[in-house]
N, C-alpha and C. Protein backbone atom coordinates (compact mmCIF):
# COMPACT_ATOMS: atom_id res chain seq x y z
N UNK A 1 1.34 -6.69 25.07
CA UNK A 1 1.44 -5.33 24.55
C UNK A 1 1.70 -5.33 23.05
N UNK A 2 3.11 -6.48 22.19
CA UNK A 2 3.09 -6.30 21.36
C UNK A 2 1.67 -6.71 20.33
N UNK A 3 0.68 -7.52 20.90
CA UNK A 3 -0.35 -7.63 20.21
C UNK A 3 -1.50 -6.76 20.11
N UNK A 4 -1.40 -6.12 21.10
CA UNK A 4 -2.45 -4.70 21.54
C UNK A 4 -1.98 -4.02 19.95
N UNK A 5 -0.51 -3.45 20.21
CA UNK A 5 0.01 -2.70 18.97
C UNK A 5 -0.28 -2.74 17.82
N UNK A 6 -0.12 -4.75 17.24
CA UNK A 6 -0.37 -4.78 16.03
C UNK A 6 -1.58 -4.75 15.41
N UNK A 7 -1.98 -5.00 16.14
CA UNK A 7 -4.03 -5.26 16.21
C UNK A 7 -4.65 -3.76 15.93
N UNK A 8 -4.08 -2.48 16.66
CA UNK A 8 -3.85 -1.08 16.61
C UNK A 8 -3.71 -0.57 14.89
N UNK A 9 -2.35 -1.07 14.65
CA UNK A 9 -1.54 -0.21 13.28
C UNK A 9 -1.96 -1.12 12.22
N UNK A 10 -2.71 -2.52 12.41
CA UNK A 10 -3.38 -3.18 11.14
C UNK A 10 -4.87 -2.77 11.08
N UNK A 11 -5.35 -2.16 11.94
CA UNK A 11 -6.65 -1.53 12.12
C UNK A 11 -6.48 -0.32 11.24
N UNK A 12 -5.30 0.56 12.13
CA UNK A 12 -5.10 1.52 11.09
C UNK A 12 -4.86 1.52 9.45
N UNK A 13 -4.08 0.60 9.64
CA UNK A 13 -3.85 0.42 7.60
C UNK A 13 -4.67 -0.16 6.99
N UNK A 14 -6.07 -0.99 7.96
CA UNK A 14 -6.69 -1.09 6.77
C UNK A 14 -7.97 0.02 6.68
N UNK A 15 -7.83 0.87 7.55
CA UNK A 15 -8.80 2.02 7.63
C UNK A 15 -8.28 2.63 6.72
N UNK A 16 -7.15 3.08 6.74
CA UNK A 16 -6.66 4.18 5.18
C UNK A 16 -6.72 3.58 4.11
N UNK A 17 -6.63 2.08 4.33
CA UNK A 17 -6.77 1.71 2.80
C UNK A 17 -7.66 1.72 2.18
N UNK A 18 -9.24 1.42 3.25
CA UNK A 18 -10.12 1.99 2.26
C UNK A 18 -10.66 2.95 2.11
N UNK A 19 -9.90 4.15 2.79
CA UNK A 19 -10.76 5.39 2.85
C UNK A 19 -9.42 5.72 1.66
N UNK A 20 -8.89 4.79 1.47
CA UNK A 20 -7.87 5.26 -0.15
C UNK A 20 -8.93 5.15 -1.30
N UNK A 21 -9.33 4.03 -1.08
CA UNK A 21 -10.02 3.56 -1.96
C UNK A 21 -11.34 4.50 -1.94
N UNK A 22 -12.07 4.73 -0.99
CA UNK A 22 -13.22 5.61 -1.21
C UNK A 22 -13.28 7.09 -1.26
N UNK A 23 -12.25 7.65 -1.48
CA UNK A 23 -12.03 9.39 -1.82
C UNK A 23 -12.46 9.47 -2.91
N UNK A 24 -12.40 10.52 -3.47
CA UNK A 24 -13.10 10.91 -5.00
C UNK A 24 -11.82 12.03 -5.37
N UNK A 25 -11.06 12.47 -4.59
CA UNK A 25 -9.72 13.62 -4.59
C UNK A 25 -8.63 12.87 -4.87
N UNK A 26 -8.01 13.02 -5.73
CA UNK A 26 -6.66 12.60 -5.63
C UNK A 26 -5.80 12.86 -4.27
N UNK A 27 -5.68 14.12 -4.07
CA UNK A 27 -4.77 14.38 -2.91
C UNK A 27 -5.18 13.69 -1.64
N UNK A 28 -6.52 13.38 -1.30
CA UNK A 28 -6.88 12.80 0.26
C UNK A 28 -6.53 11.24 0.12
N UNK A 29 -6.72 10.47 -1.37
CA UNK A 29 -6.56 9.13 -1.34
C UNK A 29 -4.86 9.15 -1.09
N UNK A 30 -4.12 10.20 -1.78
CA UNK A 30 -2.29 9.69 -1.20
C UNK A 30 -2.07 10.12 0.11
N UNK A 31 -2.82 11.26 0.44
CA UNK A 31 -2.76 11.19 2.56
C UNK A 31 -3.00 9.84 2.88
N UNK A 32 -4.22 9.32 2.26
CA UNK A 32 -4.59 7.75 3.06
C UNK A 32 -3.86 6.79 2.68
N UNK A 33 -3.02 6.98 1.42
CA UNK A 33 -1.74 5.99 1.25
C UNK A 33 -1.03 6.24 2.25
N UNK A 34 -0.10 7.43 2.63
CA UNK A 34 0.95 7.88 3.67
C UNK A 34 0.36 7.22 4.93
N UNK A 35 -1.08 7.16 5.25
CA UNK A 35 -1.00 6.29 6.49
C UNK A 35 -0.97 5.02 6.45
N UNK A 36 -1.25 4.21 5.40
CA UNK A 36 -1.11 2.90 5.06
C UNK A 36 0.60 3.01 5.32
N UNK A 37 1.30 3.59 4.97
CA UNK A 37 2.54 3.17 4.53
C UNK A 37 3.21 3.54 6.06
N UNK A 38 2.72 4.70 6.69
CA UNK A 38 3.57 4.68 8.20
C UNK A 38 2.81 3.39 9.00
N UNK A 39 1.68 2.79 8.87
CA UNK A 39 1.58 1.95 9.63
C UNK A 39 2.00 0.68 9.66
N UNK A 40 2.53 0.48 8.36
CA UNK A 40 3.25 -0.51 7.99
C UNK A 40 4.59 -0.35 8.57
N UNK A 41 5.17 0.62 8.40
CA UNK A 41 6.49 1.40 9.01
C UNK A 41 6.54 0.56 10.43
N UNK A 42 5.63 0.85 11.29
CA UNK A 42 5.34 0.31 13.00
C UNK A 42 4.76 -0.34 12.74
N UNK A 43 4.87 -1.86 11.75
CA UNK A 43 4.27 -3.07 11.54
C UNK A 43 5.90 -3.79 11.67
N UNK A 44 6.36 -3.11 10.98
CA UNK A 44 8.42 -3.43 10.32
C UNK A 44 8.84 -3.35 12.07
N UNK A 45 8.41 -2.52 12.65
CA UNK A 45 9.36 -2.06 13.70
C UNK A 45 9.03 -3.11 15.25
N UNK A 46 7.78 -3.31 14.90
CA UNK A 46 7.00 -4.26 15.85
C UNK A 46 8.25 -5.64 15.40
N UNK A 47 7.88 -6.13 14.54
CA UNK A 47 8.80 -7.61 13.82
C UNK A 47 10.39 -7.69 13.76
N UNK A 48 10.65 -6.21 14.24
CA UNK A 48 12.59 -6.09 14.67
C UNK A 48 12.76 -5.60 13.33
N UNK A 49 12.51 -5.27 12.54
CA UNK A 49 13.10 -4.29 11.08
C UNK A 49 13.56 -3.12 11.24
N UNK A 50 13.83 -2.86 11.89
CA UNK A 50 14.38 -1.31 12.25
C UNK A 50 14.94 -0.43 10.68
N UNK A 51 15.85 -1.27 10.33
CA UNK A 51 15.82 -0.52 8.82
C UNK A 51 15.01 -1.00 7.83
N UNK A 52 14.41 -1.76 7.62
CA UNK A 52 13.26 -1.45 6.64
C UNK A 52 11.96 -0.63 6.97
N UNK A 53 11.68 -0.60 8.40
CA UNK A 53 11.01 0.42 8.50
C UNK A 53 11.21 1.81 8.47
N UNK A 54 12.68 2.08 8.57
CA UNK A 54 12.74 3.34 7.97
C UNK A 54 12.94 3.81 6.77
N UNK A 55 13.45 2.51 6.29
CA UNK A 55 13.10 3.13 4.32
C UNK A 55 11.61 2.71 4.16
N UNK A 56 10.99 2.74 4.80
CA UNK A 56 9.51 2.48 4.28
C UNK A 56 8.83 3.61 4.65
N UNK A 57 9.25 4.56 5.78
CA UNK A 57 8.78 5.91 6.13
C UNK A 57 9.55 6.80 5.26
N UNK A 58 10.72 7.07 4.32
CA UNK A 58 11.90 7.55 4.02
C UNK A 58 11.68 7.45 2.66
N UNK A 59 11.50 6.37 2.09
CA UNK A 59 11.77 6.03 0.79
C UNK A 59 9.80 6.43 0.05
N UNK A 60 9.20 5.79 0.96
CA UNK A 60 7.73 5.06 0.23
C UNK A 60 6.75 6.14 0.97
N UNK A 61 6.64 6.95 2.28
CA UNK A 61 6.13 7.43 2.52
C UNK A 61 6.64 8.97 2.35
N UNK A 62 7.54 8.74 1.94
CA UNK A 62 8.25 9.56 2.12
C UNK A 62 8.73 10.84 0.29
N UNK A 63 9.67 9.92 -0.69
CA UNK A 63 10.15 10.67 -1.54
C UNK A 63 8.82 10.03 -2.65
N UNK A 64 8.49 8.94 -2.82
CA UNK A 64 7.37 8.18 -3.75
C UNK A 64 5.99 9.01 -3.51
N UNK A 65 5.82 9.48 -2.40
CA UNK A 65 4.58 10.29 -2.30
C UNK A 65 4.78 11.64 -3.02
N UNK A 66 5.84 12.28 -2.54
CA UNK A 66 6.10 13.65 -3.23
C UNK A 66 5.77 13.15 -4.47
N UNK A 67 6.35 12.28 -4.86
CA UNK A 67 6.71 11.82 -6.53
C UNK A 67 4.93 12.40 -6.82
N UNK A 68 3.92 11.15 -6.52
CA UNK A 68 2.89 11.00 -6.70
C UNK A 68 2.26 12.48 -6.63
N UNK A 69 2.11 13.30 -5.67
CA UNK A 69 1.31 14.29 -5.58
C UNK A 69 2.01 15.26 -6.36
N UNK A 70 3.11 15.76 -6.71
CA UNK A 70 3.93 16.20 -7.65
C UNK A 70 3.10 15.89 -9.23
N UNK A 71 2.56 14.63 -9.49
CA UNK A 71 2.38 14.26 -10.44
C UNK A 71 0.52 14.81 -10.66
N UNK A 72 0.28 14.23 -9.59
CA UNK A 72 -1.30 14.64 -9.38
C UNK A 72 -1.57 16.11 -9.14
N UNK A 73 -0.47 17.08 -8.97
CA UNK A 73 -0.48 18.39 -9.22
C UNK A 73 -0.50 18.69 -10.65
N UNK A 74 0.86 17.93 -11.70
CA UNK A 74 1.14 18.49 -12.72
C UNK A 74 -0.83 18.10 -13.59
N UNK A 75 -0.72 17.09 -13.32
CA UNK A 75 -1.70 16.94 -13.74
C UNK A 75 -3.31 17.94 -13.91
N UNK A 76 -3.25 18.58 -12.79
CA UNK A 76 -4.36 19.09 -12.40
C UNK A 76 -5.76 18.99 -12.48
N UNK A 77 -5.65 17.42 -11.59
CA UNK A 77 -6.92 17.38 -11.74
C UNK A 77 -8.29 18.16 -11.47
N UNK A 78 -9.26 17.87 -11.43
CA UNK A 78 -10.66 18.89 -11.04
C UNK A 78 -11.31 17.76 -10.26
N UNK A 79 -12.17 18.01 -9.15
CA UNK A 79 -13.16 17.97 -8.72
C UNK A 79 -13.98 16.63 -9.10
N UNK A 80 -14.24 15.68 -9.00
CA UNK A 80 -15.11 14.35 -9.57
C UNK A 80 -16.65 15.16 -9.69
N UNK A 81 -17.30 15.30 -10.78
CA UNK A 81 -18.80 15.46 -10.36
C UNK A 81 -19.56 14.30 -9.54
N UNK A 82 -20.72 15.16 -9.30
CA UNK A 82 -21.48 13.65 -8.32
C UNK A 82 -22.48 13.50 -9.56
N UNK A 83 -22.42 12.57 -9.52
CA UNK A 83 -23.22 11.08 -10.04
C UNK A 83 -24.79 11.13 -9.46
N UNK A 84 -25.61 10.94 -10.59
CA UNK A 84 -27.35 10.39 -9.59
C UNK A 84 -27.11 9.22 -9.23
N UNK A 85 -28.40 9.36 -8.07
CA UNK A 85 -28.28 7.80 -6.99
C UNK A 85 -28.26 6.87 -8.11
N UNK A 86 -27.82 5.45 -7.53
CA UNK A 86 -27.44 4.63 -8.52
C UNK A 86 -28.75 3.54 -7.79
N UNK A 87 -28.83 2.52 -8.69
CA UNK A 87 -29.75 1.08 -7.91
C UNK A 87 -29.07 0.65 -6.98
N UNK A 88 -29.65 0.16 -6.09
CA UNK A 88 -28.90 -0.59 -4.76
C UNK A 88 -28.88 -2.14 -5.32
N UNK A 89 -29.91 -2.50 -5.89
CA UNK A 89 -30.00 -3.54 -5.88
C UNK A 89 -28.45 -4.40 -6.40
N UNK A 90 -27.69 -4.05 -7.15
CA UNK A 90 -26.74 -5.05 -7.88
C UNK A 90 -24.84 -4.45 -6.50
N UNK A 91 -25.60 -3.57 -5.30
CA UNK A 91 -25.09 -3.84 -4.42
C UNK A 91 -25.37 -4.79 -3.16
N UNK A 92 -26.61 -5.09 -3.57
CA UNK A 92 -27.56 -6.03 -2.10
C UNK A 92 -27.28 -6.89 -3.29
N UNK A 93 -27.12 -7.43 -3.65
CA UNK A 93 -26.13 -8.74 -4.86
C UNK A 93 -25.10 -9.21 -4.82
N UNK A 94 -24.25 -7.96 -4.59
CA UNK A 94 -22.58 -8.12 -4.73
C UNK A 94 -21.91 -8.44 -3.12
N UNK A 95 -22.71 -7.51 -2.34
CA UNK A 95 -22.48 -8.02 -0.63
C UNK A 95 -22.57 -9.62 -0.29
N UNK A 96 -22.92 -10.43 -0.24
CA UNK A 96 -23.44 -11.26 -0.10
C UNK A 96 -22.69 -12.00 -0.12
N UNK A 97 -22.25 -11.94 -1.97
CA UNK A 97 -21.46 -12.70 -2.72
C UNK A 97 -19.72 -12.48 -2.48
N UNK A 98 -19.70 -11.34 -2.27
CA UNK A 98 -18.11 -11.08 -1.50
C UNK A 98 -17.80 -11.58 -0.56
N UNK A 99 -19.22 -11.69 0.78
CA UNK A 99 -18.44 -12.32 1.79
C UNK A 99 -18.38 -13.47 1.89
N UNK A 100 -19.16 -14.24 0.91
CA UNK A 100 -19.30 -15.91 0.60
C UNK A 100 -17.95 -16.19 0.18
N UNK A 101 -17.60 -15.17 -0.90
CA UNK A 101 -16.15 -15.93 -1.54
C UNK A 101 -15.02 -15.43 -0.61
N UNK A 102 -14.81 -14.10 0.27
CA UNK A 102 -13.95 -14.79 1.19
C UNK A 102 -14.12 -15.61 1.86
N UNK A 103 -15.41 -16.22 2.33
CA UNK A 103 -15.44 -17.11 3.84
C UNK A 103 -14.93 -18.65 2.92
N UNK A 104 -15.28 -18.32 1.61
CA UNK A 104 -14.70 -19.74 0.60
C UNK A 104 -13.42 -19.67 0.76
N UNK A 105 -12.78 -18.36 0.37
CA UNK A 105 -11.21 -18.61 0.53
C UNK A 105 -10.44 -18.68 1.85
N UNK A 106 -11.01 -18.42 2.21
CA UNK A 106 -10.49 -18.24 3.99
C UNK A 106 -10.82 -19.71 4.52
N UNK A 107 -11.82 -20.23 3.95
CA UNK A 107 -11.84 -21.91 4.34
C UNK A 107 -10.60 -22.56 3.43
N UNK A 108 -10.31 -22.51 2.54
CA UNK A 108 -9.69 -23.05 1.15
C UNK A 108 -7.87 -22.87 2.12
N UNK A 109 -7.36 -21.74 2.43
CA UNK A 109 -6.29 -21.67 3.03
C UNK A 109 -6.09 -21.64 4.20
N UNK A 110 -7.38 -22.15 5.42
CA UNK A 110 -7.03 -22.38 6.43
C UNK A 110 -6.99 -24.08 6.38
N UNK A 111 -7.40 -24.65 5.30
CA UNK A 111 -7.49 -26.71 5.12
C UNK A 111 -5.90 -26.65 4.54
N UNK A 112 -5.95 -25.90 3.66
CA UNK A 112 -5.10 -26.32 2.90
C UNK A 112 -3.33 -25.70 2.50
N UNK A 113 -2.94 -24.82 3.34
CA UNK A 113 -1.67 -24.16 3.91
C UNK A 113 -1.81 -24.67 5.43
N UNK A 114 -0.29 -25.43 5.18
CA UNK A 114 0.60 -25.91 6.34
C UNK A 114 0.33 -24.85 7.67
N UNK A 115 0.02 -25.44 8.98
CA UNK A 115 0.61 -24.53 10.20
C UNK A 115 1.80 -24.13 10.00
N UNK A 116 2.96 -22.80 9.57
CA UNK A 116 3.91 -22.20 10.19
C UNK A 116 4.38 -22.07 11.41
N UNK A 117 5.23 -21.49 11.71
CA UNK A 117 6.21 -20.97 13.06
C UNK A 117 4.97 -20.23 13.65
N UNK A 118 5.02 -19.83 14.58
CA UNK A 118 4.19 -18.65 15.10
C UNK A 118 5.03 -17.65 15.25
N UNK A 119 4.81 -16.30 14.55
CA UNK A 119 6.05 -15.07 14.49
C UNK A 119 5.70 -14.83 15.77
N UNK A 120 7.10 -14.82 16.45
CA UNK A 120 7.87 -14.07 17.89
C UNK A 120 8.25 -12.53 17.66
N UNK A 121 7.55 -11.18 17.92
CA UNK A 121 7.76 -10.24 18.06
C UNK A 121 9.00 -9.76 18.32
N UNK A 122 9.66 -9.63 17.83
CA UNK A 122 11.51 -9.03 18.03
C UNK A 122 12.14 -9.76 17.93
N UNK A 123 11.80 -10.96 17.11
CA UNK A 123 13.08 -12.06 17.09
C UNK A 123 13.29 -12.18 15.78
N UNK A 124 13.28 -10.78 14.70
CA UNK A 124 13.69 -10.87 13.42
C UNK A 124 15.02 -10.37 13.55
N UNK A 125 15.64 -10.75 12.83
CA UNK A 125 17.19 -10.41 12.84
C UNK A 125 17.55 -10.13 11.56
N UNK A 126 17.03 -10.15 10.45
CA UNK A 126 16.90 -9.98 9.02
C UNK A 126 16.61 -8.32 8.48
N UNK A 127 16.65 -7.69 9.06
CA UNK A 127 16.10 -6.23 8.88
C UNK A 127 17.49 -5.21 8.74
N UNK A 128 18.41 -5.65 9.36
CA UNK A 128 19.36 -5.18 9.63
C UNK A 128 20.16 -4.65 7.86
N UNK A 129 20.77 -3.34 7.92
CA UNK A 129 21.27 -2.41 6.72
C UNK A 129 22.26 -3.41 5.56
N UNK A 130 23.19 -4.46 6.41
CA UNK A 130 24.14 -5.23 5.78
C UNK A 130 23.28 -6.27 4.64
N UNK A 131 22.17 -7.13 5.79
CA UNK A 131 21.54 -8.11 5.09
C UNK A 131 20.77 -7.22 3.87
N UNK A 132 19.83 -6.14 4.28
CA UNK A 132 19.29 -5.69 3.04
C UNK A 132 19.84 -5.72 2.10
N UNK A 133 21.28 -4.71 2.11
CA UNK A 133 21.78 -4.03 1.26
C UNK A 133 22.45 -5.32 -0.07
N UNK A 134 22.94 -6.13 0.83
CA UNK A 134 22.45 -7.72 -0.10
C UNK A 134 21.70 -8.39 -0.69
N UNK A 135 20.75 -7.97 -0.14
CA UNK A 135 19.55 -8.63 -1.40
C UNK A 135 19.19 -7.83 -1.41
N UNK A 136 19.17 -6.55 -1.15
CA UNK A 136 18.57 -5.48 -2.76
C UNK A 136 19.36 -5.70 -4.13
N UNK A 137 21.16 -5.56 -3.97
CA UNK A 137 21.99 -5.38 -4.82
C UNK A 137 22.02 -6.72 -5.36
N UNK A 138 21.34 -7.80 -5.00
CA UNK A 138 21.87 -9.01 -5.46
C UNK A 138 21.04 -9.88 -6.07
N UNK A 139 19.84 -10.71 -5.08
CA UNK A 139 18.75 -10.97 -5.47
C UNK A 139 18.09 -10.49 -6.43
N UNK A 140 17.66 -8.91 -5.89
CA UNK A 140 16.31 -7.96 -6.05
C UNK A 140 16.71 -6.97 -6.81
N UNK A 141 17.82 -7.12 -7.64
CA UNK A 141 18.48 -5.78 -8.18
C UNK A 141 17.75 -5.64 -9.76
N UNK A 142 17.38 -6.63 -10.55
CA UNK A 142 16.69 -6.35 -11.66
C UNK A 142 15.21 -5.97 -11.48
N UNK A 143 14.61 -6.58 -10.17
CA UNK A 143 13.03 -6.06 -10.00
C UNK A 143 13.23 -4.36 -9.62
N UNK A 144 13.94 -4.60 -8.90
CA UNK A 144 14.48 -2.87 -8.51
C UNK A 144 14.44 -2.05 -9.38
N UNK A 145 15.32 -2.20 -10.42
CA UNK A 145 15.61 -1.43 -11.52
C UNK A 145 14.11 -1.23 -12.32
N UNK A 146 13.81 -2.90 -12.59
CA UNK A 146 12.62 -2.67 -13.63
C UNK A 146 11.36 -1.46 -13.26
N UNK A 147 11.54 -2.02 -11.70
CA UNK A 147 10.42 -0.90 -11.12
C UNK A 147 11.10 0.62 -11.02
N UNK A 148 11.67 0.92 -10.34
CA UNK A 148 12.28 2.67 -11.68
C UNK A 148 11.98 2.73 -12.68
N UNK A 149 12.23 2.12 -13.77
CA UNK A 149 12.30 2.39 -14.74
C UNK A 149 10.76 2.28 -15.19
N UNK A 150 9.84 1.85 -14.83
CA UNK A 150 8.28 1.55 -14.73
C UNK A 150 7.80 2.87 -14.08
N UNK A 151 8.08 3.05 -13.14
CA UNK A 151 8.01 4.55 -12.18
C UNK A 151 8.12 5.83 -13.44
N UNK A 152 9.62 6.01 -13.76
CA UNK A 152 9.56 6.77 -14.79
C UNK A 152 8.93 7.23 -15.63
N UNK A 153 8.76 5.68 -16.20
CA UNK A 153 7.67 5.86 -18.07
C UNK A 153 6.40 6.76 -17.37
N UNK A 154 5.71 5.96 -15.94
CA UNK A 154 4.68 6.77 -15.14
C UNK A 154 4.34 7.94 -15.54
N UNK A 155 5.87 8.29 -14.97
CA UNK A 155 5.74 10.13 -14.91
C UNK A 155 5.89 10.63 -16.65
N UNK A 156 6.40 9.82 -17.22
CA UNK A 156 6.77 10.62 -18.56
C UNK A 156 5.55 10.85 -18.92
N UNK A 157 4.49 9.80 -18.95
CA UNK A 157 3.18 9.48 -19.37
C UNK A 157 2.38 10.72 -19.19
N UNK A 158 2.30 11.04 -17.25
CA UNK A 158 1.72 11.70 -17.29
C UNK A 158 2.38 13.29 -17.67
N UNK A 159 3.23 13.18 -17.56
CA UNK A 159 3.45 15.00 -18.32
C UNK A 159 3.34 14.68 -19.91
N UNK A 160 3.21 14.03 -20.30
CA UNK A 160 2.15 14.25 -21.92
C UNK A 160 1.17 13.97 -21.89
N UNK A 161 0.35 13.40 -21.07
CA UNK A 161 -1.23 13.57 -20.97
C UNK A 161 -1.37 14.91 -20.85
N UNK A 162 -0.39 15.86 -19.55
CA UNK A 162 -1.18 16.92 -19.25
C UNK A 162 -0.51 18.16 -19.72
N UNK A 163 0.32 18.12 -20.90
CA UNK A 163 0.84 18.98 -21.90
C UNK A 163 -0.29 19.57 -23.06
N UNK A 164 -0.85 20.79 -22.79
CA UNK A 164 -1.54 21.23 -23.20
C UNK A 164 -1.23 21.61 -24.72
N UNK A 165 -1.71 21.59 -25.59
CA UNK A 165 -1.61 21.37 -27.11
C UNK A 165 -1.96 23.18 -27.40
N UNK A 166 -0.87 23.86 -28.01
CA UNK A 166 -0.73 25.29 -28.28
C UNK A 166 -1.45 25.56 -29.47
C-alpha cells in the first residue's frame, strides 16, 4: 500500500511540476506549485515526518504562496501574448538529445553511486518537532536566515519594478 501511495503523490508532483512549468499565467503556475508542495507534504508523511510535513503544508504551501501571489498581484501582470508557430525542427533535435543525456546520466549514477539502505516506510524517527527545532536553530540557522533575507530583497525588488513613476 505504502508503495501504491508513493508512486500516486510522485506522479502527482511531477504532473504539477510541469504543468508549473508550462502555464503562461502566473497565478495557475503557483496553484501547480501548491500541488507540488502538498504532495510532497504526503511524501514527508509516507517516510514518518509528521512535522515536517506539516510545515511544508503550513509554512511553503501555505504562508510562501500567499507571499508569492501577493507579489504576482502587486505586480500585475497581463496576459502572455501568443507567439506564431515556431519550427519544430530544433524541437525534433532537442528530444532526442534530452533523453540520451538522461539515459547517460542515469547510467553514470546507477555504475557509479554505492547501493544504500533500502528506505523502510515509517521507520523515520527524525521528523519529530525537538530534532528539527535543532537543526534549524543550529546547523541550518545561517542558511535560514540568508534565505529570508533573499526572500525579502525579492519582494523589495518587486514593489519597485511595479511602482509606477508619477
Amino acid at each position: 500500500m505504502d508503495a501504491i501511495l508513493f508512486l500516486t503523490f510522485a506522479a502527482i508532483a511531477v504532473a504539477c511540476a510541469i504543468n508549473l512549468v508550462l502555464q503562461t499565467h502566473p497565478i495557475s503556475s503557483a496553484l501547480s506549485l501548491v500541488g507540488v508542495m502538498t504532495s510532497l507534504a504526503v511524501l514527508y508523511l509516507l517516510l514518518g515526518g509528521s512535522f515536517i510535513a506539516a510545515v511544508q503544508v503550513i509554512v511553503y504551501a501555505g504562508a510562501i504562496m500567499v507571499l508569492f501571489i501577493f507579489v504576482i498581484m502587486l505586480l500585475n501582470t497581463q496576459g502572455e501574448r501568443t507567439q506564431p508557430k515556431k519550427n519544430v525542427l530544433p524541437i525534433a533535435i532537442a528530444l532526442p538529445l534530452l533523453f540520451s543525456l538522461i539515459g547517460v546520466l542515469a547510467a553514470i549514477v546507477a555504475t557509479q553511486v554505492p547501493a544504500g539502505e533500502i528506505v523502510k516506510f515509517g521507520t523515520f524517527s527524525g521528523g519529530d518537532p525537538l530534532t528539527f527545532g535543532r537543526a534549524m536553530f543550529t546547523r541550518y540557522l545561517l542558511p535560514f536566515e540568508v534565505t529570508s533575507v533573499l526572500i525579502l530583497i525579492a519582494i523589495v525588488g518587486a514593489v519597485v519594478l511595479a511602482k509606477k513613476e508619477i
